[in-house]
PDB file of N, CA and C in Angstrom:
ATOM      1  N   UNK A   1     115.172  85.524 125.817  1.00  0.00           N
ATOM      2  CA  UNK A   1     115.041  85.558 124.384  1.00  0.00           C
ATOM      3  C   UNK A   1     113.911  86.524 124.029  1.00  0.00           C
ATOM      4  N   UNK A   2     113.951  87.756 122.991  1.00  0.00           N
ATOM      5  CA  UNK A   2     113.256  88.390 122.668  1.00  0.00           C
ATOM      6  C   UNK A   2     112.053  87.499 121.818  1.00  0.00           C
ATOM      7  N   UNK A   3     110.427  88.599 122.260  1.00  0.00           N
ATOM      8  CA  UNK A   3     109.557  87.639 121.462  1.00  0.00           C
ATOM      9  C   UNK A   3     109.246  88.731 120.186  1.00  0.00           C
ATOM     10  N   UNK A   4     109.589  88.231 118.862  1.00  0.00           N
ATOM     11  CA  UNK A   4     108.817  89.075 117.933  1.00  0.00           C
ATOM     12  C   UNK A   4     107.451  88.826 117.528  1.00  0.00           C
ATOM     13  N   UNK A   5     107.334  90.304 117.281  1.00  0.00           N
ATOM     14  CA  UNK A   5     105.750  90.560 116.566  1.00  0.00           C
ATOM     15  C   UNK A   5     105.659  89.279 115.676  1.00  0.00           C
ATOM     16  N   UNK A   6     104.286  88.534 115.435  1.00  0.00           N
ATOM     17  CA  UNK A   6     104.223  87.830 114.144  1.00  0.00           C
ATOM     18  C   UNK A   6     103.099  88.370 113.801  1.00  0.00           C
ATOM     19  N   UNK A   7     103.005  88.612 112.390  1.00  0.00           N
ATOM     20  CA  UNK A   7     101.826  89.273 111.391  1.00  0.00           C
ATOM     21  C   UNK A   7     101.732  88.361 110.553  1.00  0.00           C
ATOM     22  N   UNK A   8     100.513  87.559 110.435  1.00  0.00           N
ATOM     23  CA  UNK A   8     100.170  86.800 109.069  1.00  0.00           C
ATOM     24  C   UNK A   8     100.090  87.838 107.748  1.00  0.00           C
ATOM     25  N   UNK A   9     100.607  89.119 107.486  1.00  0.00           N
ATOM     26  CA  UNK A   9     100.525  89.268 106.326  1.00  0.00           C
ATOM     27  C   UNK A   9     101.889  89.396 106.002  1.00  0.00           C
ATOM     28  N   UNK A  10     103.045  89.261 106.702  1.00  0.00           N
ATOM     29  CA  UNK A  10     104.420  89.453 106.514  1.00  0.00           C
ATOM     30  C   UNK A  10     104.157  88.018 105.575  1.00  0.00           C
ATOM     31  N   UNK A  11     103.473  87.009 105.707  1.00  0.00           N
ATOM     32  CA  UNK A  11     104.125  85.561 105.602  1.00  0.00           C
ATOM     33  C   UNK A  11     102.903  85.493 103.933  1.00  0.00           C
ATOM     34  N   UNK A  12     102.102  86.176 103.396  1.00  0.00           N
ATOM     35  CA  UNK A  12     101.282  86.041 102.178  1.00  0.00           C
ATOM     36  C   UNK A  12     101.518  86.738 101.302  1.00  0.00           C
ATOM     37  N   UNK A  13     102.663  85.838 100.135  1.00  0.00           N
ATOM     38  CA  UNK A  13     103.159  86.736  99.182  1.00  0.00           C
ATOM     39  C   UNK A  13     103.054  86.428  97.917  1.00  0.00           C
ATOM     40  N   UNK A  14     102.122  85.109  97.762  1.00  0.00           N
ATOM     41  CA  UNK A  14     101.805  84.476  96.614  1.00  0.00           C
ATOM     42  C   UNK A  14     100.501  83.939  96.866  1.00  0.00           C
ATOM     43  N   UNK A  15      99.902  84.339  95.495  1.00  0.00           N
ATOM     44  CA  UNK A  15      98.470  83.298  95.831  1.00  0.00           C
ATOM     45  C   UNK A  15      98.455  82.006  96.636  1.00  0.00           C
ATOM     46  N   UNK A  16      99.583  81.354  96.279  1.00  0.00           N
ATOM     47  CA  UNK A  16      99.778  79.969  97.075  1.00  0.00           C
ATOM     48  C   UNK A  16      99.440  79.862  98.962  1.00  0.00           C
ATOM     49  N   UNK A  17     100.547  81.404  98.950  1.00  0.00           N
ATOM     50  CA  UNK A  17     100.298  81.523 100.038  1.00  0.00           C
ATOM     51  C   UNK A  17      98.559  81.877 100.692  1.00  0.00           C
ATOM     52  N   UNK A  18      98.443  82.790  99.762  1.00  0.00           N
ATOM     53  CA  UNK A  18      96.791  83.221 100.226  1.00  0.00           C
ATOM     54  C   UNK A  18      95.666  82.425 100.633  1.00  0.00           C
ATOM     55  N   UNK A  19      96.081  80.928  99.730  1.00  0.00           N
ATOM     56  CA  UNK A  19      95.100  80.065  99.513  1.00  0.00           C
ATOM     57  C   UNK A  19      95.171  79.139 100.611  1.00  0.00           C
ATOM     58  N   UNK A  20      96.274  79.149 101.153  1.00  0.00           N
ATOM     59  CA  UNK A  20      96.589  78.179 102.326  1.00  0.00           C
ATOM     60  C   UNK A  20      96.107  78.738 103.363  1.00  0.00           C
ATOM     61  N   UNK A  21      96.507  79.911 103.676  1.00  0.00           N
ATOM     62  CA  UNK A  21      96.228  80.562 104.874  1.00  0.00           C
ATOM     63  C   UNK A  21      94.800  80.905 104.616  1.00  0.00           C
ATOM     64  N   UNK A  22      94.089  81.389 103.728  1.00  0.00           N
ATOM     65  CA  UNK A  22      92.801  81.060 103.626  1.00  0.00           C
ATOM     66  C   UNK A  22      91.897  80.011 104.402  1.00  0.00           C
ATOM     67  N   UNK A  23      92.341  79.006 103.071  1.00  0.00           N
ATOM     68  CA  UNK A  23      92.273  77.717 103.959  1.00  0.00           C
ATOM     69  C   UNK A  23      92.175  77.210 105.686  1.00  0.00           C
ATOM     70  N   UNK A  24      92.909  77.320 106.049  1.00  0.00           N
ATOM     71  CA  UNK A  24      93.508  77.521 107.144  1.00  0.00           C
ATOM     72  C   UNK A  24      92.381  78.411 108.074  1.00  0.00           C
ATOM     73  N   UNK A  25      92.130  79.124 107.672  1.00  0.00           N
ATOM     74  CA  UNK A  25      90.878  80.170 108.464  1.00  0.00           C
ATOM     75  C   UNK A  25      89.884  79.625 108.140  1.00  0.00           C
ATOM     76  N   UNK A  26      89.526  79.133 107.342  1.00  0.00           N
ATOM     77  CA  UNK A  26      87.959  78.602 107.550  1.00  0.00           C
ATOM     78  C   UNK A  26      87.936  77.283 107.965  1.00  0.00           C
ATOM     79  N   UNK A  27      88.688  76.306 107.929  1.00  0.00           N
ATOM     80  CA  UNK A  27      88.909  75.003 109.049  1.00  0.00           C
ATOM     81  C   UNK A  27      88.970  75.146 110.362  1.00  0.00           C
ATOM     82  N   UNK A  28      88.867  76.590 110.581  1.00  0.00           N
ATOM     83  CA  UNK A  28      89.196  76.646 112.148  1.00  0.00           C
ATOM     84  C   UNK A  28      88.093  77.555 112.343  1.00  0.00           C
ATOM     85  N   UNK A  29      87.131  78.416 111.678  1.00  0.00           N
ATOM     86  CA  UNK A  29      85.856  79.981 111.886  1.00  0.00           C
ATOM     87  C   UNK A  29      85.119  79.426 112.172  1.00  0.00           C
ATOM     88  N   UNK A  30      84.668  78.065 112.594  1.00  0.00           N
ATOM     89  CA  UNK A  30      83.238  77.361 113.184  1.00  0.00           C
ATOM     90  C   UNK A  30      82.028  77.997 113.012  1.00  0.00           C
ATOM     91  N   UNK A  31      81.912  78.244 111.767  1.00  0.00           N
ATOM     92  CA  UNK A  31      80.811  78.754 110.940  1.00  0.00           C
ATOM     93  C   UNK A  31      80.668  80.317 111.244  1.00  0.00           C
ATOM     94  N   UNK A  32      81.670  81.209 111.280  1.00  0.00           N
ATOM     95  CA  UNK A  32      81.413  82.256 111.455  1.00  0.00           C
ATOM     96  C   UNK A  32      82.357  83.215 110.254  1.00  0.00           C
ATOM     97  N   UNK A  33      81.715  83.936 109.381  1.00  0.00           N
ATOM     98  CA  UNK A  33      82.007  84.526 108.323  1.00  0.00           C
ATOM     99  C   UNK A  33      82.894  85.477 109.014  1.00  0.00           C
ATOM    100  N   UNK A  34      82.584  86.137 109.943  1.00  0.00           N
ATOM    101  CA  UNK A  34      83.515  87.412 110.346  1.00  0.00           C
ATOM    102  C   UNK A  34      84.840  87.080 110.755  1.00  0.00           C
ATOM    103  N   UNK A  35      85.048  86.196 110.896  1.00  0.00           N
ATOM    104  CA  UNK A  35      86.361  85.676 110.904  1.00  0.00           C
ATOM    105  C   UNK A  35      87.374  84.881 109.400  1.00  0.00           C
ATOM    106  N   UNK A  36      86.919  84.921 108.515  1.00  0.00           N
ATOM    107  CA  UNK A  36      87.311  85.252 107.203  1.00  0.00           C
ATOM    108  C   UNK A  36      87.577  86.297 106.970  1.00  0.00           C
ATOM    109  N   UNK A  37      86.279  87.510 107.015  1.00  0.00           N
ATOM    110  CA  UNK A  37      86.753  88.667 107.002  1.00  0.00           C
ATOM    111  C   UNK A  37      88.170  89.306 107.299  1.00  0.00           C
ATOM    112  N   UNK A  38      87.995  89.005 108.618  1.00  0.00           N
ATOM    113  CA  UNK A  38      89.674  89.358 109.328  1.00  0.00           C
ATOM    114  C   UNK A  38      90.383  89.327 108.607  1.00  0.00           C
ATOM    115  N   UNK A  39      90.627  87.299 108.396  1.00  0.00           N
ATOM    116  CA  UNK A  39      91.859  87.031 107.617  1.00  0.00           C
ATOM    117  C   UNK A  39      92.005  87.963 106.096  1.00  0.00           C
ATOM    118  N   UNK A  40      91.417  88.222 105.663  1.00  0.00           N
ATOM    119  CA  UNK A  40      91.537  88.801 104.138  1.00  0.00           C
ATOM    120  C   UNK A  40      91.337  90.219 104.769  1.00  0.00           C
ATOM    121  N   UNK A  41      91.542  91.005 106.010  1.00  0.00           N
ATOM    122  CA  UNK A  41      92.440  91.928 105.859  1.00  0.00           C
ATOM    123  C   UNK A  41      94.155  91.544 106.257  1.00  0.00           C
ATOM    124  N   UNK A  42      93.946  90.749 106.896  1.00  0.00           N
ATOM    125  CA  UNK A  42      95.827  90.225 106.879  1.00  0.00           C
ATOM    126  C   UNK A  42      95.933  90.123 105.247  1.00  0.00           C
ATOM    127  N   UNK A  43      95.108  89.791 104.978  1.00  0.00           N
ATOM    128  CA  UNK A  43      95.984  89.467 102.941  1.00  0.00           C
ATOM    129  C   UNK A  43      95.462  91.278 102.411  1.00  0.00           C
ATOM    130  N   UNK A  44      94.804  91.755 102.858  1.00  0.00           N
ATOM    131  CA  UNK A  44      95.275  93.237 101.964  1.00  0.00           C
ATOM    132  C   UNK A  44      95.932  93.641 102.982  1.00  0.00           C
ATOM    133  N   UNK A  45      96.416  93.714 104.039  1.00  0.00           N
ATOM    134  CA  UNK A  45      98.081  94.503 104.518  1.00  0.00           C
ATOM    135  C   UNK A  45      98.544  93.855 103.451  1.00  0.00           C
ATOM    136  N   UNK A  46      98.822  92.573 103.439  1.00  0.00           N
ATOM    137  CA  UNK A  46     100.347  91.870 102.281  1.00  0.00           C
ATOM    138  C   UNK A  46     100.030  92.315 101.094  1.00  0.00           C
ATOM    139  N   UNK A  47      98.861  92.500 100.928  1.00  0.00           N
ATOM    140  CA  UNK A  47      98.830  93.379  99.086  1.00  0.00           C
ATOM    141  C   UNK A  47      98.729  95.083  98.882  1.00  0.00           C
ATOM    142  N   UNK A  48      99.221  95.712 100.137  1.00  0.00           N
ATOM    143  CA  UNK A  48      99.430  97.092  99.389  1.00  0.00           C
ATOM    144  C   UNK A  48      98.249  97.842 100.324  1.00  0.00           C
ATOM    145  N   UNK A  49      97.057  97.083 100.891  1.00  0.00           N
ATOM    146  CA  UNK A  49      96.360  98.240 102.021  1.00  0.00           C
ATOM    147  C   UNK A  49      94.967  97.752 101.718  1.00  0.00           C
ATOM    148  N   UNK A  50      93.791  98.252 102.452  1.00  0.00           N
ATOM    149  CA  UNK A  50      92.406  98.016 102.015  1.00  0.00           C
ATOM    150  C   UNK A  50      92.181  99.155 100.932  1.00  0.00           C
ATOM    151  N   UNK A  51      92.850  99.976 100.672  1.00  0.00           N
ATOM    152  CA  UNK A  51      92.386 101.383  99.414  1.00  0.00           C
ATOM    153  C   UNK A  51      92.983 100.478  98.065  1.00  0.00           C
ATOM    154  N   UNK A  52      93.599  99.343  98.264  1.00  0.00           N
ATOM    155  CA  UNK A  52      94.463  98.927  97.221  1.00  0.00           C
ATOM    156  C   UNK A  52      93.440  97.870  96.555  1.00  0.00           C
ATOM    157  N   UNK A  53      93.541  97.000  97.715  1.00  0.00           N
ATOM    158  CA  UNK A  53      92.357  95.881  97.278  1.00  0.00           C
ATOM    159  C   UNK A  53      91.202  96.236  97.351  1.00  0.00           C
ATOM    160  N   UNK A  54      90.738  97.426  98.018  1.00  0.00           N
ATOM    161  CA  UNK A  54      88.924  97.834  97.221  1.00  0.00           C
ATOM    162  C   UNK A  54      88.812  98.179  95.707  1.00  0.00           C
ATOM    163  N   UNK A  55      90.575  98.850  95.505  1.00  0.00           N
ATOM    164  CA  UNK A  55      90.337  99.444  93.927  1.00  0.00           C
ATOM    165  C   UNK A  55      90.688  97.870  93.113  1.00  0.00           C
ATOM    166  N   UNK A  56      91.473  97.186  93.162  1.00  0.00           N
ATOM    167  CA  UNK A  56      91.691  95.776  92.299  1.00  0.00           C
ATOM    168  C   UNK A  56      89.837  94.962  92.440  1.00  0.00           C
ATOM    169  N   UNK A  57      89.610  94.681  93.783  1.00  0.00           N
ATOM    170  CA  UNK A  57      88.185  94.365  93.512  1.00  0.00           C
ATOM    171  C   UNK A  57      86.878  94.992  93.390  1.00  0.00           C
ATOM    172  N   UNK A  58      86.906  96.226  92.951  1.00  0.00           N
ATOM    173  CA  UNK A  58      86.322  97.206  92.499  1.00  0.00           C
ATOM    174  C   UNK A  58      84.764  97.064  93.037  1.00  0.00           C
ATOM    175  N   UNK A  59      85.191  97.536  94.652  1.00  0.00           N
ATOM    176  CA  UNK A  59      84.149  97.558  95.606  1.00  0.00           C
ATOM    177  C   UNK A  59      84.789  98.498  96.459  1.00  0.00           C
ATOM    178  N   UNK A  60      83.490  99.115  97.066  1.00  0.00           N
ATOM    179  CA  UNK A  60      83.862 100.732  97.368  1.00  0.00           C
ATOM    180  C   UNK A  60      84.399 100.613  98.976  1.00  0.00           C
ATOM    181  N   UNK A  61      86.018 101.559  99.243  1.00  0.00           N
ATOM    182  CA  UNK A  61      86.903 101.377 100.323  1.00  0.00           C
ATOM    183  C   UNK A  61      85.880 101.296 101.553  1.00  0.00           C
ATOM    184  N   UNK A  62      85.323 102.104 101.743  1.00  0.00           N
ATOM    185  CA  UNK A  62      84.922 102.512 103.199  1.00  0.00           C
ATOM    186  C   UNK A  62      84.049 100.885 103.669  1.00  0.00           C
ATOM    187  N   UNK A  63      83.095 100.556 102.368  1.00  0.00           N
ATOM    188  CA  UNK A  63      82.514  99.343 103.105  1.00  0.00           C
ATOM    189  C   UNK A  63      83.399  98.081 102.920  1.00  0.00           C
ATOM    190  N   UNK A  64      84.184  98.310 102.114  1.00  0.00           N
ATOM    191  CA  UNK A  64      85.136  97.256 102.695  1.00  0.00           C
ATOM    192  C   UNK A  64      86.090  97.083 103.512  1.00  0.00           C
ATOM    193  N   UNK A  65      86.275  98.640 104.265  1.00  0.00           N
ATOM    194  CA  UNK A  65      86.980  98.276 105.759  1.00  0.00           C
ATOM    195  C   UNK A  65      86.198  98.142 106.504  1.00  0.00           C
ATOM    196  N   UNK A  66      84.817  98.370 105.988  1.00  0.00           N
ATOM    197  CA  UNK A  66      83.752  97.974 107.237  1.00  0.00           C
ATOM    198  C   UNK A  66      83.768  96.538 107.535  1.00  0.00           C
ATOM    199  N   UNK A  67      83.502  95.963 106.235  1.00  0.00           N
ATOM    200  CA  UNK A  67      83.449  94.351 106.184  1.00  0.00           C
ATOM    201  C   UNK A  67      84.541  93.385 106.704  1.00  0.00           C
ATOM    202  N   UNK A  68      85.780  94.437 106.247  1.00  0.00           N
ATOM    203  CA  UNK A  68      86.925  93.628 107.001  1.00  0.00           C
ATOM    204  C   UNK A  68      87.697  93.320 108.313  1.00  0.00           C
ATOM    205  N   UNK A  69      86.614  94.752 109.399  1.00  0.00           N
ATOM    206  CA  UNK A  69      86.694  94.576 110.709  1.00  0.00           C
ATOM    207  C   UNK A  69      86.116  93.267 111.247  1.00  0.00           C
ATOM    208  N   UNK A  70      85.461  92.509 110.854  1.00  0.00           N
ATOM    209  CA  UNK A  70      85.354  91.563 111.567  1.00  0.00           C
ATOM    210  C   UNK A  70      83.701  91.850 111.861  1.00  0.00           C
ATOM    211  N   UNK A  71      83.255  93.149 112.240  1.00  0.00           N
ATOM    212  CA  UNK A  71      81.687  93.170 112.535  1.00  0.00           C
ATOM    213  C   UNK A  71      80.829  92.806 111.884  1.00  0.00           C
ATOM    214  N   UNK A  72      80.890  92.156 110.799  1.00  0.00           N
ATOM    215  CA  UNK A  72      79.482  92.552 110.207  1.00  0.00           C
ATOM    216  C   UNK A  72      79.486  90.380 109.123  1.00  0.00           C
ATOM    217  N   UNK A  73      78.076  90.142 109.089  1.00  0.00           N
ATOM    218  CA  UNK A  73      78.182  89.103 108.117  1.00  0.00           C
ATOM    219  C   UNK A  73      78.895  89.587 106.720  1.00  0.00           C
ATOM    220  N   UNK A  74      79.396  89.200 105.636  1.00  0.00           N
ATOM    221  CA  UNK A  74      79.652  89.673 104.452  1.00  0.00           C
ATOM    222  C   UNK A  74      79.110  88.647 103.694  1.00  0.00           C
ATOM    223  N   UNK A  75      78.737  89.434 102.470  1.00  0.00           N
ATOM    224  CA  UNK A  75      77.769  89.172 101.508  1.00  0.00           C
ATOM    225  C   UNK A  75      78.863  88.221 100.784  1.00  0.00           C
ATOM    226  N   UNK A  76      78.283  87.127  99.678  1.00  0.00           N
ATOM    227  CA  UNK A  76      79.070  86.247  99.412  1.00  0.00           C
ATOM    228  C   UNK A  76      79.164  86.606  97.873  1.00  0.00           C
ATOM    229  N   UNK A  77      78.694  87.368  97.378  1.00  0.00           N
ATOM    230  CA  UNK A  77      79.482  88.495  96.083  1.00  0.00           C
ATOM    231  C   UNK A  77      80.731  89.107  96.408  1.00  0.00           C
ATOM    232  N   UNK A  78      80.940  90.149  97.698  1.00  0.00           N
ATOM    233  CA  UNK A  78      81.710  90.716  98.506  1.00  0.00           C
ATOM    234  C   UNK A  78      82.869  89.641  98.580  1.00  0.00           C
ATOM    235  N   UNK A  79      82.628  88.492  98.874  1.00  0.00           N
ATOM    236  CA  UNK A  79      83.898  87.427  99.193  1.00  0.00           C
ATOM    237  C   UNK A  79      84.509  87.148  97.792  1.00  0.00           C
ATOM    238  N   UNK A  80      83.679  86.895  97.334  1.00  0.00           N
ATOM    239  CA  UNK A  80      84.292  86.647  95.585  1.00  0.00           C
ATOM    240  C   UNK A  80      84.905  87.419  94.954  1.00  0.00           C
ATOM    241  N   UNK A  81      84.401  88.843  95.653  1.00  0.00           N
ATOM    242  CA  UNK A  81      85.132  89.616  93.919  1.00  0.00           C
ATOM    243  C   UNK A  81      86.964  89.736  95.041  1.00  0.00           C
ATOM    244  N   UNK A  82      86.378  89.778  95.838  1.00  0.00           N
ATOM    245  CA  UNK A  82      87.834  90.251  97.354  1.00  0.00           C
ATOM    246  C   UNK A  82      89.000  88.748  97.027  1.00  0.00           C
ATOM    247  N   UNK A  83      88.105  87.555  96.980  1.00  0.00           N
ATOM    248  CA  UNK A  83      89.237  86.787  96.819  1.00  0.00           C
ATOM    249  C   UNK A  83      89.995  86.554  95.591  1.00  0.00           C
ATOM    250  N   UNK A  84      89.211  87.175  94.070  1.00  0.00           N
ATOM    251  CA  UNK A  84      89.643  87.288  93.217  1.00  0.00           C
ATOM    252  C   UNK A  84      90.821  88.479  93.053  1.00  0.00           C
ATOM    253  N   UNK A  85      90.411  89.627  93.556  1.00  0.00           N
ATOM    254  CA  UNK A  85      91.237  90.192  93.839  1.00  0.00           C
ATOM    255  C   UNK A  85      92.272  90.254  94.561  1.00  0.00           C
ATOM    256  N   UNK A  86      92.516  88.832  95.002  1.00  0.00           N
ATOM    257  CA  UNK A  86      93.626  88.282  95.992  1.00  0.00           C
ATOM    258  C   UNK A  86      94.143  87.186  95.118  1.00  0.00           C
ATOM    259  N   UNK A  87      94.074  87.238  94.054  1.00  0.00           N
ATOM    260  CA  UNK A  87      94.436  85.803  93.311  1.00  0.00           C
ATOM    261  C   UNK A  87      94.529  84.779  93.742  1.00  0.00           C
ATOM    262  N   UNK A  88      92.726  84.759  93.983  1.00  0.00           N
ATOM    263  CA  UNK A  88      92.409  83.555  94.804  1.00  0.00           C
ATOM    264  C   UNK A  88      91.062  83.117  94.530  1.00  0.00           C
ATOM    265  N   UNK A  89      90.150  81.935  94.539  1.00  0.00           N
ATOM    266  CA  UNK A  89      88.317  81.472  94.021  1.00  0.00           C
ATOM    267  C   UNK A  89      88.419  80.696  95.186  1.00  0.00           C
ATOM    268  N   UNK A  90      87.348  81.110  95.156  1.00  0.00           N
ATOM    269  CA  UNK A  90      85.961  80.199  96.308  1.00  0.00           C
ATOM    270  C   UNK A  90      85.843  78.699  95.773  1.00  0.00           C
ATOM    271  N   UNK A  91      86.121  77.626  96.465  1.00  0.00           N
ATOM    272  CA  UNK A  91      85.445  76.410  95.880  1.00  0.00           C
ATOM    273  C   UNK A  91      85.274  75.830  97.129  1.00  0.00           C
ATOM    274  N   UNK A  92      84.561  74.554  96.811  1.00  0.00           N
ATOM    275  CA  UNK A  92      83.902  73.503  97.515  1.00  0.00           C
ATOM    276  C   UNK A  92      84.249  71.991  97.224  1.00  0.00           C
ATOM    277  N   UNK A  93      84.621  71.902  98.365  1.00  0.00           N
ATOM    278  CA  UNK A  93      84.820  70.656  98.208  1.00  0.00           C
ATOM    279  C   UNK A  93      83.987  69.150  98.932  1.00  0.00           C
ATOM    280  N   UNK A  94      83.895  68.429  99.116  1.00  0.00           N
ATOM    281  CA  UNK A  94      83.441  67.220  99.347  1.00  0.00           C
ATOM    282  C   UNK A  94      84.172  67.147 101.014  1.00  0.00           C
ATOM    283  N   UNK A  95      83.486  66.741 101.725  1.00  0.00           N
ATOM    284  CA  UNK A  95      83.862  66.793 103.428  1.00  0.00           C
ATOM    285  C   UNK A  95      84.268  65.005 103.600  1.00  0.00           C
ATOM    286  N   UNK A  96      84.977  64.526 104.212  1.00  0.00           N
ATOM    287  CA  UNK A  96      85.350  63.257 103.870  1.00  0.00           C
ATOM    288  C   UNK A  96      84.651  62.530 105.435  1.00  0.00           C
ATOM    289  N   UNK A  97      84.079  63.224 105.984  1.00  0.00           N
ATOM    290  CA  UNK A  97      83.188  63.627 107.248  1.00  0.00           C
ATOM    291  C   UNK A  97      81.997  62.977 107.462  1.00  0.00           C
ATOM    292  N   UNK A  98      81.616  63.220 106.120  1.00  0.00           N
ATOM    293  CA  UNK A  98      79.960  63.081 105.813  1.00  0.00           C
ATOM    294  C   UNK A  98      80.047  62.075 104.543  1.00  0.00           C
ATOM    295  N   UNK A  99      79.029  61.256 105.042  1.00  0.00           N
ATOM    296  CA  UNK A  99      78.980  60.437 103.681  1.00  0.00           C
ATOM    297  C   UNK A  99      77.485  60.677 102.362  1.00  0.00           C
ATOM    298  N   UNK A 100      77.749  59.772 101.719  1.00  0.00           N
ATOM    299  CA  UNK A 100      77.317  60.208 100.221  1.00  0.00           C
ATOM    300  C   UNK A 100      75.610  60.592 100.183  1.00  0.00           C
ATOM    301  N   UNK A 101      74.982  62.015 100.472  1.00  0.00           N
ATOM    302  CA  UNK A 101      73.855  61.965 100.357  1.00  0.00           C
ATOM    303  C   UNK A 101      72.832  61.578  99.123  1.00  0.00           C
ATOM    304  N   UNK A 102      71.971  60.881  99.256  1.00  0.00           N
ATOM    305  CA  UNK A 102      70.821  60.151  98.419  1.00  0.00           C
ATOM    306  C   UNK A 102      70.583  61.556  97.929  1.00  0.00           C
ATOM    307  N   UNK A 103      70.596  61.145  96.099  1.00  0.00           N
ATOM    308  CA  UNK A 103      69.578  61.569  95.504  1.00  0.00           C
ATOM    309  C   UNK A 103      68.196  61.888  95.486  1.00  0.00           C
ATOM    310  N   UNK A 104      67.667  62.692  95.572  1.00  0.00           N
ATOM    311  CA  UNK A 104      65.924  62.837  96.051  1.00  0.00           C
ATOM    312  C   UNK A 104      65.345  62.744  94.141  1.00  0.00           C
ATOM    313  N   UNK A 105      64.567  62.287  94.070  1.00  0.00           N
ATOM    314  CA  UNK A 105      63.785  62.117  92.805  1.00  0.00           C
ATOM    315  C   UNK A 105      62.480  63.200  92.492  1.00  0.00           C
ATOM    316  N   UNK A 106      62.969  63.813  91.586  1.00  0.00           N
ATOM    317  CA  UNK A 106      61.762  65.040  91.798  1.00  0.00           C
ATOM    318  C   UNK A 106      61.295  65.098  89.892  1.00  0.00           C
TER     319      UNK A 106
END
């Protein structure tokens, strides 16, 4: 049986999708930003290229194929305007992990 190529950006064609597979990458990056990076160049292949999504998130190409190799920490402005431009936001949620930290009184 032949094995085909699989590309996670063949499969991100709706924000829905973006947000999952997003998702999905940072439940598994064990605290390492450069591996987000990656994934959100799999989501600009599926949106048209990194010249496409530097111009929609109107941050300049070259350092954002820098950022999206994987080398480098990325700045967390850089993630925002990139996931907006992926029709997609940053949120936070509550870890069901950890329980309810005390208020400190200041």
């Amino acid at each position: 049986m032949p094995v085909k190529e699989h590309r996670a950006s063949d499969y991100l064609k709706t924000p829905q999708d973006i947000a999952l597979y997003l998702n999905a990458v940072i439940e598994e990056f064990d605290g390492d930003p450069r591996l987000l990076m990656k994934a959100f160049r799999h989501v600009a292949t599926a949106q048209g290229g990194v010249s496409e999504l530097a111009r929609r998130a109107a941050v300049d190409r070259v350092g954002l194929s820098r950022g999206l190799s994987g080398n480098r920490n990325p700045r967390l402005g850089t993630v925002t305007k990139i996931a907006a431009a992926c029709g997609v936001k940053i949120q936070f949620v509550a870890r069901p992990d950890i329980g309810q930290a005390p208020m400190s009184k200041t």
